[in-house]
C-alpha atoms as a PDB file:
ATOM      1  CA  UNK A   1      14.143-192.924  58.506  1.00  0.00           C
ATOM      2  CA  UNK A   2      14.359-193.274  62.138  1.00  0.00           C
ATOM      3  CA  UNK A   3      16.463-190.544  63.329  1.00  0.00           C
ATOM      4  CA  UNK A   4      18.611-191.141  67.026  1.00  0.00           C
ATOM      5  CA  UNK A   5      20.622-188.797  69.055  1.00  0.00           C
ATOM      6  CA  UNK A   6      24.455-189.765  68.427  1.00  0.00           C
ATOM      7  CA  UNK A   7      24.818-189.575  72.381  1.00  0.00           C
ATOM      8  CA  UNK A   8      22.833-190.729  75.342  1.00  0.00           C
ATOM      9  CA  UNK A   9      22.728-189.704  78.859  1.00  0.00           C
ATOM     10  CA  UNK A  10      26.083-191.750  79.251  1.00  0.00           C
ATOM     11  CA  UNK A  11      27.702-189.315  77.324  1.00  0.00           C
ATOM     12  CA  UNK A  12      27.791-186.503  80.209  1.00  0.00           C
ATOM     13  CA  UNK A  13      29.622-186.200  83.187  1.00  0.00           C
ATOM     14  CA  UNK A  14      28.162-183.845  86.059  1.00  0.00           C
ATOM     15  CA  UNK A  15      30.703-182.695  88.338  1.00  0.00           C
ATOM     16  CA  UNK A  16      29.117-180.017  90.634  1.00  0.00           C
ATOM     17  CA  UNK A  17      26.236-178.297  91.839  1.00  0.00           C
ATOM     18  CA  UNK A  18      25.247-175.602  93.908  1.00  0.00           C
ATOM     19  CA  UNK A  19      22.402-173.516  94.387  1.00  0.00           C
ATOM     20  CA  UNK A  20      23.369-169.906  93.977  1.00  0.00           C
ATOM     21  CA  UNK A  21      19.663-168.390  94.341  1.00  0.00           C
ATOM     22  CA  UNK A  22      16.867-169.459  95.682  1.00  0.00           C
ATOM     23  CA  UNK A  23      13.635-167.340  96.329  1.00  0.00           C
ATOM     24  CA  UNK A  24      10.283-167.609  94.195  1.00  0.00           C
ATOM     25  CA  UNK A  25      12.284-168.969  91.343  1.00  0.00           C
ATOM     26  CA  UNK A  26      15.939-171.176  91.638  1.00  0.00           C
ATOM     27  CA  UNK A  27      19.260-170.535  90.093  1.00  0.00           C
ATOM     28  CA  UNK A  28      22.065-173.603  89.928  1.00  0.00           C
ATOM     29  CA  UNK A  29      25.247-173.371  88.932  1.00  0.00           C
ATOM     30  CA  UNK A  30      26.866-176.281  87.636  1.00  0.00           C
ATOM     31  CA  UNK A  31      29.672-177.564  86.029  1.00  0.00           C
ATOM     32  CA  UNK A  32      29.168-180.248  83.315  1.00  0.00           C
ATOM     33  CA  UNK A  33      31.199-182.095  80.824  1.00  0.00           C
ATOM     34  CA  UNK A  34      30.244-183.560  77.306  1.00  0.00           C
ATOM     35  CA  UNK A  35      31.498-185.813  74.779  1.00  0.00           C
ATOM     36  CA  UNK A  36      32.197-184.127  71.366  1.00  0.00           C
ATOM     37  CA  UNK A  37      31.314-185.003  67.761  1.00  0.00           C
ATOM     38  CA  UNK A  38      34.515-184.948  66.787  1.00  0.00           C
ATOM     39  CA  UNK A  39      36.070-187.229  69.313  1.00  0.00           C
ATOM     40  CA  UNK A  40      37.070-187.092  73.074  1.00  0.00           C
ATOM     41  CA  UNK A  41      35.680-184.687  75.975  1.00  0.00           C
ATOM     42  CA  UNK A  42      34.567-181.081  75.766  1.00  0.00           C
ATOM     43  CA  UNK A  43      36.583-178.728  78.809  1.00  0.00           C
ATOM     44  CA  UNK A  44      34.149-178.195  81.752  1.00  0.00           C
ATOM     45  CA  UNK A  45      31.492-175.968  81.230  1.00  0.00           C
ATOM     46  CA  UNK A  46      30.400-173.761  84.231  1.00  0.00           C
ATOM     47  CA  UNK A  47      26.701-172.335  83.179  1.00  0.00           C
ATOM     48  CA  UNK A  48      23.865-171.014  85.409  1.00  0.00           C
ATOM     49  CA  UNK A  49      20.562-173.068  85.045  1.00  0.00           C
ATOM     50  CA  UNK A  50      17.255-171.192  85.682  1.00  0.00           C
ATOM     51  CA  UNK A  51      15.000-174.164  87.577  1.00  0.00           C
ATOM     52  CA  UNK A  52      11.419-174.095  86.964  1.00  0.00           C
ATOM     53  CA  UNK A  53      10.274-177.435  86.531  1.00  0.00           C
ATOM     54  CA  UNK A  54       7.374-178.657  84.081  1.00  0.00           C
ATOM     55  CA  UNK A  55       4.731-176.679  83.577  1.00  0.00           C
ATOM     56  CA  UNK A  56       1.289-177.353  81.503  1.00  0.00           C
ATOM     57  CA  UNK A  57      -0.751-174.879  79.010  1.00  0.00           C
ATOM     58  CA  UNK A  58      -4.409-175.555  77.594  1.00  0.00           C
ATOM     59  CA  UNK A  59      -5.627-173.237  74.546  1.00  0.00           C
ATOM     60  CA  UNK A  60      -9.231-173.119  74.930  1.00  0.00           C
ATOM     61  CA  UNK A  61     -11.337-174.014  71.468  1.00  0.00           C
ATOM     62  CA  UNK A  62     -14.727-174.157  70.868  1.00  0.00           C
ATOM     63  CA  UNK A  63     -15.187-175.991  67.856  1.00  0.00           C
ATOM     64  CA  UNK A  64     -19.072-175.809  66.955  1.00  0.00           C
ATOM     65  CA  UNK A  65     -18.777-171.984  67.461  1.00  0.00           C
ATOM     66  CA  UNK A  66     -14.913-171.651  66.142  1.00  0.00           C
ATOM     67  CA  UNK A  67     -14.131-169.437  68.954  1.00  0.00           C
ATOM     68  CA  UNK A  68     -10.939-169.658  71.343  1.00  0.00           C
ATOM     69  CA  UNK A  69     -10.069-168.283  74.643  1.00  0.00           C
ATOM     70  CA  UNK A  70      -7.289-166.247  75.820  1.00  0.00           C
ATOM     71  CA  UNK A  71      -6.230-164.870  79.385  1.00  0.00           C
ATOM     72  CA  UNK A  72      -4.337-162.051  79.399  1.00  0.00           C
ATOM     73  CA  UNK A  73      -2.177-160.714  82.684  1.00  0.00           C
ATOM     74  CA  UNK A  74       0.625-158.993  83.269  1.00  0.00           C
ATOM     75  CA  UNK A  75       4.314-160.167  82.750  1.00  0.00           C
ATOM     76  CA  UNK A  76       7.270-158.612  84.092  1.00  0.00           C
ATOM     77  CA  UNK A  77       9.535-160.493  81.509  1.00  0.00           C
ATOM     78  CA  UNK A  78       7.804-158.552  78.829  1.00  0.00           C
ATOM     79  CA  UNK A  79       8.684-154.932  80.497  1.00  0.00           C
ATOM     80  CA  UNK A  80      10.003-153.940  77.090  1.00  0.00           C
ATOM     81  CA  UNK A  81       7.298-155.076  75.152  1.00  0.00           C
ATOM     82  CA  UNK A  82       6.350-151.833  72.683  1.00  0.00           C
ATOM     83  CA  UNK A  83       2.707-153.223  73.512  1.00  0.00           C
ATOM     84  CA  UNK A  84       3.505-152.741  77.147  1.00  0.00           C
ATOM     85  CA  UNK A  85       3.712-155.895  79.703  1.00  0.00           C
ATOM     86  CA  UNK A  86      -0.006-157.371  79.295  1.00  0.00           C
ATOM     87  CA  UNK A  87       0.281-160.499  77.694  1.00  0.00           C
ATOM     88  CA  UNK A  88      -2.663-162.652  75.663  1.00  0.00           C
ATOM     89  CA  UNK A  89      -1.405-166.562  76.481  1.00  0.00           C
ATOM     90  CA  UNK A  90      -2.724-169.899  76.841  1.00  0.00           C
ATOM     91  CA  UNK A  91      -4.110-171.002  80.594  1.00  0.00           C
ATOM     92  CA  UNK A  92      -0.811-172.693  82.012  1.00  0.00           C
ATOM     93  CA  UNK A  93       0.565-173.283  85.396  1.00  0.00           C
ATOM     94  CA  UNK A  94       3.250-175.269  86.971  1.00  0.00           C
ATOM     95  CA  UNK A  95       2.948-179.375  87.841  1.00  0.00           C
ATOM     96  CA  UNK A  96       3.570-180.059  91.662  1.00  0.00           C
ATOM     97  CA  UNK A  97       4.969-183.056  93.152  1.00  0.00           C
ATOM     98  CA  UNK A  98       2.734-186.152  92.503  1.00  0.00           C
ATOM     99  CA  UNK A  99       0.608-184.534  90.055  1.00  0.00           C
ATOM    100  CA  UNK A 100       0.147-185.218  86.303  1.00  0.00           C
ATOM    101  CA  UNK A 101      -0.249-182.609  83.537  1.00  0.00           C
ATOM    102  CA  UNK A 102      -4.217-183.730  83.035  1.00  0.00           C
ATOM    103  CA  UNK A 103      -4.836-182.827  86.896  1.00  0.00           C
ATOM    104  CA  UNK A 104      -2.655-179.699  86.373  1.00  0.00           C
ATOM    105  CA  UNK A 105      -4.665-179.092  83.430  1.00  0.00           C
ATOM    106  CA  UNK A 106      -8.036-179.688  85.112  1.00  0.00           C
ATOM    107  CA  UNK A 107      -6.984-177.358  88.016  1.00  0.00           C
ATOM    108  CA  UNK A 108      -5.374-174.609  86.148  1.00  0.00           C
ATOM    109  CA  UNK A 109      -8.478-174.302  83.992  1.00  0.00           C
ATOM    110  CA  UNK A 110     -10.733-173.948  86.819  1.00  0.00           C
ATOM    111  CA  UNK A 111      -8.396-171.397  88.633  1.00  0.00           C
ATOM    112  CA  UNK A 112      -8.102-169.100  85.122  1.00  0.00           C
ATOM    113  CA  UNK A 113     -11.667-169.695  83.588  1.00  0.00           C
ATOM    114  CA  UNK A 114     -13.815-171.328  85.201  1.00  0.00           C
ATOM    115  CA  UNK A 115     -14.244-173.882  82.470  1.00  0.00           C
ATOM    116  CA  UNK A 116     -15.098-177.439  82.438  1.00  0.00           C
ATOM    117  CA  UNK A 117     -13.667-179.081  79.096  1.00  0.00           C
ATOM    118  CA  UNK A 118     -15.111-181.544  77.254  1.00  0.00           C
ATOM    119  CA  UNK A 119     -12.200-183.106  76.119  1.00  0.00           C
ATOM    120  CA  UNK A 120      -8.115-182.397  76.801  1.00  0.00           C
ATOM    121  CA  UNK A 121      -6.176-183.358  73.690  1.00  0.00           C
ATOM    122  CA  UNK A 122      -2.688-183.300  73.972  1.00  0.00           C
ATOM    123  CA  UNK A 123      -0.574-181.075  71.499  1.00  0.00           C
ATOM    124  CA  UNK A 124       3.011-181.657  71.909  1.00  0.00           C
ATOM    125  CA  UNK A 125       5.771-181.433  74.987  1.00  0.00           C
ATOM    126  CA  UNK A 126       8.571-179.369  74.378  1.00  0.00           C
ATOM    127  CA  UNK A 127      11.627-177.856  76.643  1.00  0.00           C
ATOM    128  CA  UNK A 128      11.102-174.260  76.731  1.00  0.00           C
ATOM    129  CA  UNK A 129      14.738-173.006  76.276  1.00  0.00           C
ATOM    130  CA  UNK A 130      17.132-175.488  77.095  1.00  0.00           C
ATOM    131  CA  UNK A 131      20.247-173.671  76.445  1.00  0.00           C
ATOM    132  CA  UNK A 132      19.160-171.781  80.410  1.00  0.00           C
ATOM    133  CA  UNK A 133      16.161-173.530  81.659  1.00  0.00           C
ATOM    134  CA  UNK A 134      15.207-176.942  82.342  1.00  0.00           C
ATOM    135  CA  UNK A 135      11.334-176.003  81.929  1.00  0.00           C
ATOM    136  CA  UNK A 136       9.209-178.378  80.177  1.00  0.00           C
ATOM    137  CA  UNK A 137       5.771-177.197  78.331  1.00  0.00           C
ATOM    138  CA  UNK A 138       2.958-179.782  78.230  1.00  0.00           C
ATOM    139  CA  UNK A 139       0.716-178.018  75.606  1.00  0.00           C
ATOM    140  CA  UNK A 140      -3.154-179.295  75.190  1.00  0.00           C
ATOM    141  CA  UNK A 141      -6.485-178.115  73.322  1.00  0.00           C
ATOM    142  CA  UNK A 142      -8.959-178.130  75.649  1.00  0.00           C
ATOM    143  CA  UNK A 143     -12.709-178.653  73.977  1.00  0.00           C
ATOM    144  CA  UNK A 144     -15.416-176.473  75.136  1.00  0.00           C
ATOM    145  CA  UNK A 145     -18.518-173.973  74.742  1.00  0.00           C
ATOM    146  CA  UNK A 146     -17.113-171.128  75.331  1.00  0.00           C
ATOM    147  CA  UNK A 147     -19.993-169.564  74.697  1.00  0.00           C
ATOM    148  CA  UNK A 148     -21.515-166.356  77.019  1.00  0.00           C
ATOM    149  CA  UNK A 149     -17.703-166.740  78.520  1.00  0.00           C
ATOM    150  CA  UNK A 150     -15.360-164.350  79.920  1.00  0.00           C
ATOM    151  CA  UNK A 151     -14.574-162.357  83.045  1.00  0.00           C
ATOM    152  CA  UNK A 152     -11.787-162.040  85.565  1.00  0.00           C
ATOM    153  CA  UNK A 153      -9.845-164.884  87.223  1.00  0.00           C
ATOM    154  CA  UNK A 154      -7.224-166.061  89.213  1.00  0.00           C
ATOM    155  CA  UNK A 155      -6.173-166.995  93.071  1.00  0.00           C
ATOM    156  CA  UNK A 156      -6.084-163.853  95.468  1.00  0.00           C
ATOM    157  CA  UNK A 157      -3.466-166.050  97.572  1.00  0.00           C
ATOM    158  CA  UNK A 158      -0.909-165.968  94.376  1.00  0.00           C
ATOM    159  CA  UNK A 159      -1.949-162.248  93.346  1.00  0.00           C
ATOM    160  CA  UNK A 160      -3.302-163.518  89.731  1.00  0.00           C
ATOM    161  CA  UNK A 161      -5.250-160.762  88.177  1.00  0.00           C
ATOM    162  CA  UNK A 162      -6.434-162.588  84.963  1.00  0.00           C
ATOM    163  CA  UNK A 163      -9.041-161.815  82.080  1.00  0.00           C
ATOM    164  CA  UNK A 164     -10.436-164.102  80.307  1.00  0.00           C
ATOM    165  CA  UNK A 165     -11.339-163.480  76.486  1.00  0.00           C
ATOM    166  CA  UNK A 166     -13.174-165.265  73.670  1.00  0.00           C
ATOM    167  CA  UNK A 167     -11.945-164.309  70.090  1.00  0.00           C
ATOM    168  CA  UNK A 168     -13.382-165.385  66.870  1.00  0.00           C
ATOM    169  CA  UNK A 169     -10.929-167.834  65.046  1.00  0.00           C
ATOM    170  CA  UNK A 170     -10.397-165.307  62.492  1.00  0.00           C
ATOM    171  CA  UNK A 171      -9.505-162.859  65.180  1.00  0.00           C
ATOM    172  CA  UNK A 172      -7.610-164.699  66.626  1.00  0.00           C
ATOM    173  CA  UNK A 173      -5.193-165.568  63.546  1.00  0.00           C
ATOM    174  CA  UNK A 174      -5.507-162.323  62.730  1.00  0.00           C
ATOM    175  CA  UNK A 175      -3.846-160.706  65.720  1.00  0.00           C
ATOM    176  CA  UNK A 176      -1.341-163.618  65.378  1.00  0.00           C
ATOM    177  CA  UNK A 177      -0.143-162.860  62.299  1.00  0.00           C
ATOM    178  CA  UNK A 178       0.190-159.035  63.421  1.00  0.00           C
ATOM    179  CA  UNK A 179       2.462-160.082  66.412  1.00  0.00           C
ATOM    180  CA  UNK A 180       0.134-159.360  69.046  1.00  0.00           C
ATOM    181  CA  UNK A 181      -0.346-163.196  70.568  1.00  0.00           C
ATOM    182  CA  UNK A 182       3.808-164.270  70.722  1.00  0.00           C
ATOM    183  CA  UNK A 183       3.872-166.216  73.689  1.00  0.00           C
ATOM    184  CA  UNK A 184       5.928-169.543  72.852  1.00  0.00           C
ATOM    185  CA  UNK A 185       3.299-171.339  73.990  1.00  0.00           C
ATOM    186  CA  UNK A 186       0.564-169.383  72.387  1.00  0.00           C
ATOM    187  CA  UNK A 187       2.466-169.478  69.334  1.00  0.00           C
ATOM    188  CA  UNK A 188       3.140-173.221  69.289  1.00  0.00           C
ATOM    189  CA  UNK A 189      -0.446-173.769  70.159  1.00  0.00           C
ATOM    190  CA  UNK A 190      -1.737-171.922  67.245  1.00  0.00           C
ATOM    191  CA  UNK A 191       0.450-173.292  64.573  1.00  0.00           C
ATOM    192  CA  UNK A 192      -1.204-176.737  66.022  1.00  0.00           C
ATOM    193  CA  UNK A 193      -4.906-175.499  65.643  1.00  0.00           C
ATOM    194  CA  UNK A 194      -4.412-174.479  62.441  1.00  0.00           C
ATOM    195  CA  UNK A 195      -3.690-177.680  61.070  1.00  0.00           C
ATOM    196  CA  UNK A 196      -6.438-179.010  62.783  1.00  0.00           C
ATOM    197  CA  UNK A 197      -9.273-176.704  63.482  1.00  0.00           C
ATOM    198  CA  UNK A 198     -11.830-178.366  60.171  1.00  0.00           C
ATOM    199  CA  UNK A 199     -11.166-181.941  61.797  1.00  0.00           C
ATOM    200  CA  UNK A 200     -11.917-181.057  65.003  1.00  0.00           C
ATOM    201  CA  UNK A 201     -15.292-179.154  63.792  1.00  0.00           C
ATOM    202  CA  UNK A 202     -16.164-181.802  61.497  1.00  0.00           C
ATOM    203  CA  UNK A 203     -15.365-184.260  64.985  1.00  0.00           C
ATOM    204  CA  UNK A 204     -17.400-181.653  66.653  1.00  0.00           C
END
């Protein structure tokens, strides 16, 4: 059954806008009305919207070997982490004005890893946390020997300090099932691969 959205974007009314902070990241406040499921107009809602823009993610998979790459860097949103505030994630970075997620992809890869993939299949799109951001994730697998791989990354110019990593697929699921890889992205990404890792080495 073909499931729709009961409303549309005719069923919102914007009223204001204002940018409240703007420095490395943006902050808008706005003030938005909604129709509700029950009939009529919601009040006007006044919420803060954290303004990153789309962004694109490749998990690196070798499929002849069965080996995946992680980069791992530090995050200040995961100061409280028990682990501390390293994170393992996929290679991701932001899309620019009059780029698409493939040439993000393409460039972000080379940037993180120095690796040329064979192929970039796409995974899914999905909005980050849309109850405070307006982020968008394009998720890939990017296909590649990631063989004699590894070392440390990144642009001096943005003060990336990133290590590349090739796991074992076992490791890898293992240390995912103990908690240790829970990026959204990461996670999202490895639900995908394993529904799909034997096609992709049988494709291999």
């Amino acid at each position: 059954m073909d499931k729709k959205h009961r409303f549309g974007p005719s069923d919102y009314r914007l009223k204001s806008t204002e940018t409240v902070f703007q420095g490395f990241f943006k902050m808008t406040r706005m003030t938005v009305e909604h129709r509700l499921f029950g009939g009529g107009w919601s009040k006007p809602l006044r919420r803060e919207l954290f303004q990153r823009g789309d962004a694109v993610g490749v998990l690196l998979y070798d499929p002849r070997n069965h080996r995946v790459g992680l980069i791992e860097q530090f995050r200040p949103g995961a100061l409280n982490e028990v682990r501390g505030p390293w994170q393992y994630e996929v290679i991701a970075g932001m899309i620019e004005p009059g780029e698409t997620p493939e040439q993000v992809a393409v460039r972000e890869l080379q940037e993180e890893s120095g690796v040329e993939v064979e192929k970039l299949l796409p995974i899914c799109d999905y909005l980050v946390s849309a109850g405070g951001t307006d982020e968008k994730m394009h998720l890939f697998c990017g296909l590649a020997d990631l063989g004699e791989r590894g070392g440390i990354f990144g642009v001096d110019g943005e003060n990336e300090d990133i290590l590349l990593q090739v796991w074992s697929y076992d490791e890898t699921m293992d240390a995912f099932s103990q908690g240790l890889l829970n990026s959204a992205a990461m996670s999202v990404a490895l639900f995908w691969l394993q529904l799909n890792h034997q096609r992709l080495r049988l494709e291999s």
